[in-house]
C-alpha atoms as a PDB file:
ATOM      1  CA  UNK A   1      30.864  -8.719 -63.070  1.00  0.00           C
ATOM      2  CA  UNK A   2      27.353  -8.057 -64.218  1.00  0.00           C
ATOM      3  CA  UNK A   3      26.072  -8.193 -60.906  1.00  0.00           C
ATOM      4  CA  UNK A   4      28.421  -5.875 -59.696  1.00  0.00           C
ATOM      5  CA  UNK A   5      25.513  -3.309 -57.575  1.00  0.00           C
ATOM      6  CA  UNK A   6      24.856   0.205 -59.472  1.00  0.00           C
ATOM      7  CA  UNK A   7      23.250   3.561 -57.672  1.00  0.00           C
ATOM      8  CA  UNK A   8      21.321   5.372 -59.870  1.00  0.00           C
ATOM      9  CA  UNK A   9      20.009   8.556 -58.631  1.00  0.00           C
ATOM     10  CA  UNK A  10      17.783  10.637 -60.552  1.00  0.00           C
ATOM     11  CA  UNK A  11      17.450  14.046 -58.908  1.00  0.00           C
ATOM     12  CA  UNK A  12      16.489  13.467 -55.026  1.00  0.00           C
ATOM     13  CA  UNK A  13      15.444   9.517 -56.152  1.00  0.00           C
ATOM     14  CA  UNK A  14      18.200   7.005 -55.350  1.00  0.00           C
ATOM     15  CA  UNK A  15      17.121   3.341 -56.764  1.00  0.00           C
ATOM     16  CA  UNK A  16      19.890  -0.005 -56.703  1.00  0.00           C
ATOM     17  CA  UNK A  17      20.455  -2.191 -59.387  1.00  0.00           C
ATOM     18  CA  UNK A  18      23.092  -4.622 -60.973  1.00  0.00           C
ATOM     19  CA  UNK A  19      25.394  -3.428 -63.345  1.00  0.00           C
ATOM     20  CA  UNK A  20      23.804  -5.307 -66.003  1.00  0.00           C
ATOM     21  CA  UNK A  21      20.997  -3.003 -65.734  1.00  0.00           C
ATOM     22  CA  UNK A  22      22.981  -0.091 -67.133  1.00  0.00           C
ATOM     23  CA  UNK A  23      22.068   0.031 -70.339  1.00  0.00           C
ATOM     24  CA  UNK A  24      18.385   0.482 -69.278  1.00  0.00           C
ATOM     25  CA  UNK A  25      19.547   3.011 -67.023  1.00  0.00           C
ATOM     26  CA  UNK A  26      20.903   5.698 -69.392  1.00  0.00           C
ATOM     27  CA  UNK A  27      18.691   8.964 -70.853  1.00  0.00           C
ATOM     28  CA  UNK A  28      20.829  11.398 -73.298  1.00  0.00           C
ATOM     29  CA  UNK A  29      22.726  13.637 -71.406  1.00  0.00           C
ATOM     30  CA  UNK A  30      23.110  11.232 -68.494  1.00  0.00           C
ATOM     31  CA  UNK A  31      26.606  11.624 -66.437  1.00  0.00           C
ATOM     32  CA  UNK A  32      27.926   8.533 -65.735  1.00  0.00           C
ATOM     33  CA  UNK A  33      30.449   8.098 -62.991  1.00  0.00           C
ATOM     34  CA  UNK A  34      33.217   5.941 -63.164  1.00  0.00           C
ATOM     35  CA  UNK A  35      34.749   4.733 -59.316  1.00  0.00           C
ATOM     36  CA  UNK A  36      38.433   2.902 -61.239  1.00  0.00           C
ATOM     37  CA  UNK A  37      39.771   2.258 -57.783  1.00  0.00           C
ATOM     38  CA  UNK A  38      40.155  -1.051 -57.080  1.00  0.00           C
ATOM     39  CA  UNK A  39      39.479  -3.589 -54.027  1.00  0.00           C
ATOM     40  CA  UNK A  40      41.863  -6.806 -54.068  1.00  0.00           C
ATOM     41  CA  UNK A  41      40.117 -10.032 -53.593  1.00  0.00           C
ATOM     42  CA  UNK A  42      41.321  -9.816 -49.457  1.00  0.00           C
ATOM     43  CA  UNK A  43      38.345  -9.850 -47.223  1.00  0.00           C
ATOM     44  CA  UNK A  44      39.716 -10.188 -43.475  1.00  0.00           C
ATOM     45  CA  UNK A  45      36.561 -11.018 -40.568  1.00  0.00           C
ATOM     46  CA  UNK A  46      37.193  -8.327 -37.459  1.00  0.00           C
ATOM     47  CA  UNK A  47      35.981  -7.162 -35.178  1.00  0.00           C
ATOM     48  CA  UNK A  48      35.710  -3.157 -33.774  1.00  0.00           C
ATOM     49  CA  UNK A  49      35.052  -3.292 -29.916  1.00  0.00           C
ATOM     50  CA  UNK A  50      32.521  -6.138 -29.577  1.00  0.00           C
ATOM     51  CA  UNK A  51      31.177  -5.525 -33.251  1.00  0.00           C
ATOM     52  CA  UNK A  52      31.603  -7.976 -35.877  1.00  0.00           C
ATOM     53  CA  UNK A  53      32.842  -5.844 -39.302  1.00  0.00           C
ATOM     54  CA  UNK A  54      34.587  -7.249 -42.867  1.00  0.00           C
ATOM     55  CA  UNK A  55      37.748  -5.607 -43.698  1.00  0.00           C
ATOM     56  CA  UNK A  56      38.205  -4.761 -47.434  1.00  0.00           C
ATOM     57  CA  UNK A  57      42.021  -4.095 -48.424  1.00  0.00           C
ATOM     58  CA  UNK A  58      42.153  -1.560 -51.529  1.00  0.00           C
ATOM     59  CA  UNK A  59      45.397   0.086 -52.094  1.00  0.00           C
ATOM     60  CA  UNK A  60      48.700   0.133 -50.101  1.00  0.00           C
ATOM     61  CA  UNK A  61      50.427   3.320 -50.238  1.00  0.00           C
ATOM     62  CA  UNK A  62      54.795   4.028 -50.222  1.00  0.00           C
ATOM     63  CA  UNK A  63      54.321   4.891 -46.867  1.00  0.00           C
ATOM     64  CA  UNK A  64      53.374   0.847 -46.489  1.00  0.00           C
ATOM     65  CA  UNK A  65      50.119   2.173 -44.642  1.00  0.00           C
ATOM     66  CA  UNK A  66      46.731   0.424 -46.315  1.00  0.00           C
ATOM     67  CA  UNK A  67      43.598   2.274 -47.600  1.00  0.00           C
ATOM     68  CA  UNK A  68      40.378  -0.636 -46.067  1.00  0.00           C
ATOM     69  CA  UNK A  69      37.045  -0.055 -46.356  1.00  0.00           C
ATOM     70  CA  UNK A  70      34.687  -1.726 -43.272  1.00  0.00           C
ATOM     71  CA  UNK A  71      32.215  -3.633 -44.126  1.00  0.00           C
ATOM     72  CA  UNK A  72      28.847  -4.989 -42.032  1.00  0.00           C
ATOM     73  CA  UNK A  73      28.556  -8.304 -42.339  1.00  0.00           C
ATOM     74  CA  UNK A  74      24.982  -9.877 -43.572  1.00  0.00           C
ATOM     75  CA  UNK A  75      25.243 -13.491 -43.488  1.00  0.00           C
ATOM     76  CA  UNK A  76      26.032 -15.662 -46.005  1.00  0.00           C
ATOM     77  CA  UNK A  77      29.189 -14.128 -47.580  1.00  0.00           C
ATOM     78  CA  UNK A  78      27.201 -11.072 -48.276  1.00  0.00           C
ATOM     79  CA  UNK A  79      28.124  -7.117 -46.394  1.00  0.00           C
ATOM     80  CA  UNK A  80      26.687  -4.273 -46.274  1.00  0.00           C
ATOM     81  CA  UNK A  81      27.446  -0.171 -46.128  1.00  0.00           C
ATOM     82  CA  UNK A  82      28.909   0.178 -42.518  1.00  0.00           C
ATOM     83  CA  UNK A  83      30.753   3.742 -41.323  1.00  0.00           C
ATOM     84  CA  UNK A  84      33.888   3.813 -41.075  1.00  0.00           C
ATOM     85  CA  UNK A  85      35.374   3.805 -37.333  1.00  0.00           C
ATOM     86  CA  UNK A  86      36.607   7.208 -35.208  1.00  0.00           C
ATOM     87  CA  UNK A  87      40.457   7.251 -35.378  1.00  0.00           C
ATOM     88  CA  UNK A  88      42.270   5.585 -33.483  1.00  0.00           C
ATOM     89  CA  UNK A  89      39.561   2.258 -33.014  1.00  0.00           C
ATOM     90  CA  UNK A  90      41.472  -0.615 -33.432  1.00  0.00           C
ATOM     91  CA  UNK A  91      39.889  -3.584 -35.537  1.00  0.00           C
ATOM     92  CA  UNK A  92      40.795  -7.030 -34.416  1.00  0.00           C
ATOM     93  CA  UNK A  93      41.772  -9.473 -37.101  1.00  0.00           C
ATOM     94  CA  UNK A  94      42.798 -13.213 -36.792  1.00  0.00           C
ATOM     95  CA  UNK A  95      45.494 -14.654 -35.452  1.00  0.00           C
ATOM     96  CA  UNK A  96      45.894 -11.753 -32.680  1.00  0.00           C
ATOM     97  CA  UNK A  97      46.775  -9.019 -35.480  1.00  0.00           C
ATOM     98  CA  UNK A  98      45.425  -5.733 -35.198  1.00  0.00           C
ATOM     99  CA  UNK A  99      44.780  -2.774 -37.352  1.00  0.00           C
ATOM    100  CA  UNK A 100      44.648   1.123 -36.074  1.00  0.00           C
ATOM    101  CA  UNK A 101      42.060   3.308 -38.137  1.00  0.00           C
ATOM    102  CA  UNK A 102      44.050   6.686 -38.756  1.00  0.00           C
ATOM    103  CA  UNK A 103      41.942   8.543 -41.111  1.00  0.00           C
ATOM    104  CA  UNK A 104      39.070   8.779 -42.992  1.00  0.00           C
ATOM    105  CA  UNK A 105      39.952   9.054 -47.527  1.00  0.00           C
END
């Protein structure tokens, strides 16, 4: 996990390093932010309209309704930061399955 990605931001200065940097990254009196929700190892290819996007599945709720995160892909197993669609886009997935964005967390 030590090259998990890290945002540091100091004041208006955002910089991105691997978690392994953290240590480096600390002053006294630092806050450090913890994110402890978790994103299984399920990446799905898509697509929204004609765009290509990776689908990240997080957390399934009672309701049986999925919290995803969208994903731009970069090549080579590697995505980036994308938005997150309007409701009501629908993202294509393989195998002619389908997923409706409802809501933004």
């Amino acid at each position: 996990r030590d090259d998990v990605r890290l945002l540091v931001s100091r004041g208006c200065a955002v910089s991105h390093h691997a978690f392994r940097e953290l240590p480096g990254q600390l002053r006294a009196g630092d806050v450090l932010v913890v994110n402890t929700s978790m994103t299984l190892p399920a990446a799905v290819n898509g697509r929204v309209g004609g765009e290509r996007v990776v689908v990240h599945f997080s957390t399934r709720g009672a309701d049986g309704r999925w919290a995803v995160e969208l994903r731009a892909p970069r090549g080579a197993g590697v995505t980036g930061p994308r938005p997150g669609g309007p409701a009501g886009a629908v993202v294509r997935l393989p195998g002619g399955r389908a997923l409706v964005l409802e809501e933004p967390l």
